[in-house]
Protein backbone atom coordinates (compact mmCIF):
# COMPACT_ATOMS: atom_id res chain seq x y z
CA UNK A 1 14.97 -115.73 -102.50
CA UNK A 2 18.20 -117.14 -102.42
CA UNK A 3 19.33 -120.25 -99.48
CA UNK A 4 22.49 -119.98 -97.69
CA UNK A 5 24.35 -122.04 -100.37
CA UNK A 6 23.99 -119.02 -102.99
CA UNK A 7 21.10 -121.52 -104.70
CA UNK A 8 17.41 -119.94 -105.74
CA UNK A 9 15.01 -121.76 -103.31
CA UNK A 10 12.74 -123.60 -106.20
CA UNK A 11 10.03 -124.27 -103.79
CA UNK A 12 7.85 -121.58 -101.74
CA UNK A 13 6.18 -122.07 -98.58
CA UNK A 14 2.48 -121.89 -100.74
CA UNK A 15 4.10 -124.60 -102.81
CA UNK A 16 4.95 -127.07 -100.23
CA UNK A 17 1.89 -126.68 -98.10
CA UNK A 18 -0.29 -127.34 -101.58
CA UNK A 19 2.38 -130.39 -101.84
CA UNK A 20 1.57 -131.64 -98.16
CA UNK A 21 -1.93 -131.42 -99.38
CA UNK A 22 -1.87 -133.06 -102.38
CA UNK A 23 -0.39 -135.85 -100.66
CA UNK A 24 -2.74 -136.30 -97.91
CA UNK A 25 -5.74 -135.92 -100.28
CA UNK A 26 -4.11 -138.99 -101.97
CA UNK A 27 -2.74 -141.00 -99.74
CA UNK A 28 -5.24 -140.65 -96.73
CA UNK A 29 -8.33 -142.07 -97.36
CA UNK A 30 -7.17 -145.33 -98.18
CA UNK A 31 -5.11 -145.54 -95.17
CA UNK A 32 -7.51 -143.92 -92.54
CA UNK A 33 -10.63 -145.62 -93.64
CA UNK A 34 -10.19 -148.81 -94.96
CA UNK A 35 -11.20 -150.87 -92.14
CA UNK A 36 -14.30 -149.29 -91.72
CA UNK A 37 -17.94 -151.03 -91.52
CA UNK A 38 -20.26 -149.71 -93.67
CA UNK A 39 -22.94 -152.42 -93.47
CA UNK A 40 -23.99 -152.93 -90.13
CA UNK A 41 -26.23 -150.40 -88.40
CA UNK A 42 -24.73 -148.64 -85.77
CA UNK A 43 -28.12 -147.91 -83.94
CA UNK A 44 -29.51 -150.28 -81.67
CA UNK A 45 -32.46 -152.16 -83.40
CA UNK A 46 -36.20 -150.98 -81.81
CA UNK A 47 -37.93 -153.57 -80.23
CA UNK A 48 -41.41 -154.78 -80.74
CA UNK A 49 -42.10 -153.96 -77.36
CA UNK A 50 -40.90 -150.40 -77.92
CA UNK A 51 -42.78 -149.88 -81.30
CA UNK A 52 -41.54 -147.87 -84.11
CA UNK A 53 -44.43 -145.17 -84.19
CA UNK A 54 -44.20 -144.62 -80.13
CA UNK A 55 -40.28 -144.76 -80.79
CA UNK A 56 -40.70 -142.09 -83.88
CA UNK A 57 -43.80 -139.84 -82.08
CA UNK A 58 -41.04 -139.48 -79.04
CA UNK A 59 -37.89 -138.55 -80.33
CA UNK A 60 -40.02 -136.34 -83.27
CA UNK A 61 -41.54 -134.16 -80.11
CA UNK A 62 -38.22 -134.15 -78.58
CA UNK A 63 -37.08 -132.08 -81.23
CA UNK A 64 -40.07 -129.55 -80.99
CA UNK A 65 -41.82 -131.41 -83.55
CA UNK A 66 -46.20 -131.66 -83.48
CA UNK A 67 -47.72 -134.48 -83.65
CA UNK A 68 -51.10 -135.29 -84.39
CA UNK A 69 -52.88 -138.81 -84.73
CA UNK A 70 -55.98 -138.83 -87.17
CA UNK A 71 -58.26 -142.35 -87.53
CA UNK A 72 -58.55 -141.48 -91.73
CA UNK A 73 -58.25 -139.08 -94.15
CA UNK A 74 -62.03 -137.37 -92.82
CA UNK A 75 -60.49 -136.93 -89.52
CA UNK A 76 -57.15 -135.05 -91.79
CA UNK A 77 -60.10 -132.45 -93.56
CA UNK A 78 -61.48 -131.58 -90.62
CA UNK A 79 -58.52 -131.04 -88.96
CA UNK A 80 -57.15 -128.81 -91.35
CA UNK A 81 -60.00 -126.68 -92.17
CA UNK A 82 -60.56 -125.80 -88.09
CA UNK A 83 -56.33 -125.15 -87.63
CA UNK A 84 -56.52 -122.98 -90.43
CA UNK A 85 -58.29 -120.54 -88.91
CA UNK A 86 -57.72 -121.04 -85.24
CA UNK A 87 -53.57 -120.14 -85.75
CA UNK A 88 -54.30 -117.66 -88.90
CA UNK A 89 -52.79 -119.51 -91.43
CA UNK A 90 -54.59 -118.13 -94.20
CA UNK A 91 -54.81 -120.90 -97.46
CA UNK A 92 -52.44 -124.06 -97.54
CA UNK A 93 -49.83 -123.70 -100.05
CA UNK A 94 -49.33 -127.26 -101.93
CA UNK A 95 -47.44 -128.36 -104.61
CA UNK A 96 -48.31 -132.05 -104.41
CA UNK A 97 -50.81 -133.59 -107.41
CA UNK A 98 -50.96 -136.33 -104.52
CA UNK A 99 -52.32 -134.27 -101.55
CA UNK A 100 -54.03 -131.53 -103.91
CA UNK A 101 -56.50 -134.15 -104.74
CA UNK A 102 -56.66 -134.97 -101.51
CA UNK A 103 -57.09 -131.72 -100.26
CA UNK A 104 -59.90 -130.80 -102.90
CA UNK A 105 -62.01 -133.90 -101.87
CA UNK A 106 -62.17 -132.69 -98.37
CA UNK A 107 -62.78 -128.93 -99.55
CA UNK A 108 -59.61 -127.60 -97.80
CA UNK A 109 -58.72 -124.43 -100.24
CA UNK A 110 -54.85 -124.31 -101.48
CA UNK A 111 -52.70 -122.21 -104.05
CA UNK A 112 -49.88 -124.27 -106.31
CA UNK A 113 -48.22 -120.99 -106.67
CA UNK A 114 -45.88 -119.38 -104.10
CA UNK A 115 -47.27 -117.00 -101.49
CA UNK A 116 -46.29 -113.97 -101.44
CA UNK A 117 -44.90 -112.56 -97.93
CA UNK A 118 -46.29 -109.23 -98.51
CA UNK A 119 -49.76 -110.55 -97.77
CA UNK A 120 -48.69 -113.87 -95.87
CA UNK A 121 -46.57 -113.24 -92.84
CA UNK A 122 -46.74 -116.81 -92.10
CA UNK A 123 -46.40 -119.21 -95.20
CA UNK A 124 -47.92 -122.41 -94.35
CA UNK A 125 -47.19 -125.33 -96.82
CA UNK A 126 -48.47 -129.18 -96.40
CA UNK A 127 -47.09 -132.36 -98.01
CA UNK A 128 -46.73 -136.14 -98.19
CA UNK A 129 -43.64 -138.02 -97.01
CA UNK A 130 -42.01 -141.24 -97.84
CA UNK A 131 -41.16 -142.19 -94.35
CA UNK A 132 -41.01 -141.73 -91.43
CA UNK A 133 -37.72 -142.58 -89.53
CA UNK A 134 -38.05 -143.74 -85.90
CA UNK A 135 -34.89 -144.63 -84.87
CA UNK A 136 -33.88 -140.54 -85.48
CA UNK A 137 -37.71 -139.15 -85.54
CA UNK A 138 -36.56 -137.79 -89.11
CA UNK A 139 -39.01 -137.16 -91.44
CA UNK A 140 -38.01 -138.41 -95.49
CA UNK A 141 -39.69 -136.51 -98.40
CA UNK A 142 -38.52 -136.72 -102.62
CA UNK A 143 -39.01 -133.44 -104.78
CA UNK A 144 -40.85 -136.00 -107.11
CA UNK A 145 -43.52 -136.57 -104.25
CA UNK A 146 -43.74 -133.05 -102.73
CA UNK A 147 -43.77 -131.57 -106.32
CA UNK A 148 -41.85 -129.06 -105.39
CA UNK A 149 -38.05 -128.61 -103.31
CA UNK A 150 -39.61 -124.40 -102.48
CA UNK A 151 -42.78 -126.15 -100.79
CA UNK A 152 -40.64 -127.32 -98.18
CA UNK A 153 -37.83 -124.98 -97.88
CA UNK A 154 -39.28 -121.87 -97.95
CA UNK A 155 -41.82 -122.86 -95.71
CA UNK A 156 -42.46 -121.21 -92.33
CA UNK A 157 -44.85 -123.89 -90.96
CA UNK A 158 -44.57 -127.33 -93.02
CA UNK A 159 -46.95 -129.79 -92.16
CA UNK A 160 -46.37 -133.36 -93.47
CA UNK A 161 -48.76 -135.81 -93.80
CA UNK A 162 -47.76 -139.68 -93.04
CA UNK A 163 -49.70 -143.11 -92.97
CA UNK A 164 -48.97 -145.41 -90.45
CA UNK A 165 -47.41 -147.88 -92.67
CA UNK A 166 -44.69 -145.23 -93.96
CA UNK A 167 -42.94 -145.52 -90.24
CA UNK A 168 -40.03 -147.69 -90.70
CA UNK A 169 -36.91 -148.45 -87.96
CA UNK A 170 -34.11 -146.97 -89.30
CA UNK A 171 -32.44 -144.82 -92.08
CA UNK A 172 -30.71 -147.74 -93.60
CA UNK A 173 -33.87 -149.49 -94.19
CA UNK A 174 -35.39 -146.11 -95.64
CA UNK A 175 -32.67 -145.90 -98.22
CA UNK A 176 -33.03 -149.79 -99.18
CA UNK A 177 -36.84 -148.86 -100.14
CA UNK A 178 -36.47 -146.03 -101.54
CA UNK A 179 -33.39 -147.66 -103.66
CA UNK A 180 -36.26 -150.43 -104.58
CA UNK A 181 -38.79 -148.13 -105.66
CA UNK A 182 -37.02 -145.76 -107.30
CA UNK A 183 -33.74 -146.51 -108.18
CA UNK A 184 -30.91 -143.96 -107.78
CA UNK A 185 -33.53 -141.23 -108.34
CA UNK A 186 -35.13 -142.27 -105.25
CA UNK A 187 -32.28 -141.66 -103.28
CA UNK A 188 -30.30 -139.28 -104.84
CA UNK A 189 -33.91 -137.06 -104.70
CA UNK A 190 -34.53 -137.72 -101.26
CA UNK A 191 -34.33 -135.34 -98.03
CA UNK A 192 -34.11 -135.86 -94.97
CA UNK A 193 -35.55 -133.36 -92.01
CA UNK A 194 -34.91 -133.93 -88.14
CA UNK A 195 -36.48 -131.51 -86.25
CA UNK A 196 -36.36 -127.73 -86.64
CA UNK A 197 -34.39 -125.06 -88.56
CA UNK A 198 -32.01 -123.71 -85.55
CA UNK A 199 -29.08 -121.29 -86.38
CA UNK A 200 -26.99 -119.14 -84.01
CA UNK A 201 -26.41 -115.44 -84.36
CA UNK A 202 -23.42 -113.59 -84.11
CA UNK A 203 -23.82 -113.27 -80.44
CA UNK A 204 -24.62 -117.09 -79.78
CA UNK A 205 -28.15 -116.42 -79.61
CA UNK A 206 -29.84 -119.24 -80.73
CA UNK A 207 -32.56 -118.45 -83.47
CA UNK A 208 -35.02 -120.48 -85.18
CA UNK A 209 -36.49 -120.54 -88.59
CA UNK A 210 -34.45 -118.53 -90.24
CA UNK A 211 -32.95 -121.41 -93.03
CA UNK A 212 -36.25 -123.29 -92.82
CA UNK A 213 -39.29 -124.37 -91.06
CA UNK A 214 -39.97 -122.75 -87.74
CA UNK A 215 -42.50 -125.41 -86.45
CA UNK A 216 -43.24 -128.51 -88.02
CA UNK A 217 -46.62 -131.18 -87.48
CA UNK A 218 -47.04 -134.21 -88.57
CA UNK A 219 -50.59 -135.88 -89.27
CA UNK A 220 -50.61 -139.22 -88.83
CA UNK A 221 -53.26 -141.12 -90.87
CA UNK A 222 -53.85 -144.60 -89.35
CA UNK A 223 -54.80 -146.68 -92.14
């Protein structure tokens, strides 16, 4: 293509737009976000009077979350060996050394393996969390910890379980402990679920459980 001077135009339209971006990719950052705060908390800090577990158990059930509070760990086998049956869950799937051994001294059967969704319509997996976030009711789990990333992801029902002392303010302070404990590992391994898996379909429908868990519980163990 020639310009109205008789000259070859040197530069197309793709070229200058991949130019334009270039530049901004460049240039922008620096400019747009320099200024910004990145080390105070932009959530307003929970009061004692509030308290972080009534803050957490509020804004977890707002988001269609289950909660369940459980004196000790007797209380948590059984719990789990009556829901089992009662909502046809068929055997726990876990992952966890950590809650395995738990879950054997309380006689609450389990597979380490995948279930297959042949024979398990509904596959029900349990694990142990980190935290427990109550400014955002988000619930913090490491593939380290849960033993597996498919125990939680695949899952249909995931139910976590949680000691009272794992319920922290905010998600600042999570990453700080984590960071202590674990070092970039910690945090570069951890994930972070708020409330259900909740898509759309093509029609705007909205539909749940179709990227992840379709119900969620958390057992509280208080002490």
């Amino acid at each position: 293509m020639r310009d109205k001077r008789g000259h070859d135009q040197v530069t197309t339209n793709k070229e200058q737009i991949l130019a334009l971006l270039r530049n901004a990719m460049i240039e922008k950052p620096e400019a747009m976000f320099k200024d910004i705060d990145l080390q105070t908390d932009t959530w307003n800090p929970i009061s004692e009077e509030d308290g972080k577990a009534i803050t957490f158990v509020q804004r977890f059930k707002d988001m269609g979350g289950l909660f369940i509070y459980l004196e000790n760990e007797n209380e948590l086998g059984d719990c789990l060996k009556q829901l089992a049956p009662q909502n046809g869950w068929g055997t726990l799937w876990c992952t966890s050394p950590e809650m395995q051994n738990l879950l054997e001294k309380y006689g609450v059967n389990y597979v380490t393996e995948s279930p297959d969704r042949k024979e398990n319509p509904k596959i029900v997996s349990i694990v142990p969390c980190e935290y427990l976030v109550a400014q955002t009711g988000s619930i913090i789990i490491t593939d380290g910890q849960a033993g597996s990333r498919n125990s939680y992801t695949e899952a249909d029902i995931l139910l976590v379980m949680a000691r009272t002392d794992q319920i922290i303010g905010g998600m600042k302070e999570a990453m700080r402990l984590l960071h202590e404990r674990m070092g970039d590992m910690g945090t570069s391994q951890a994930i972070i679920i708020t409330g259900l898996s909740i898509s759309y379909d093509i029609e705007q429908e909205r539909v749940q459980g179709i990227f992840g868990a379709r119900q969620i519980a958390v057992f509280l163990v208080d002490e």
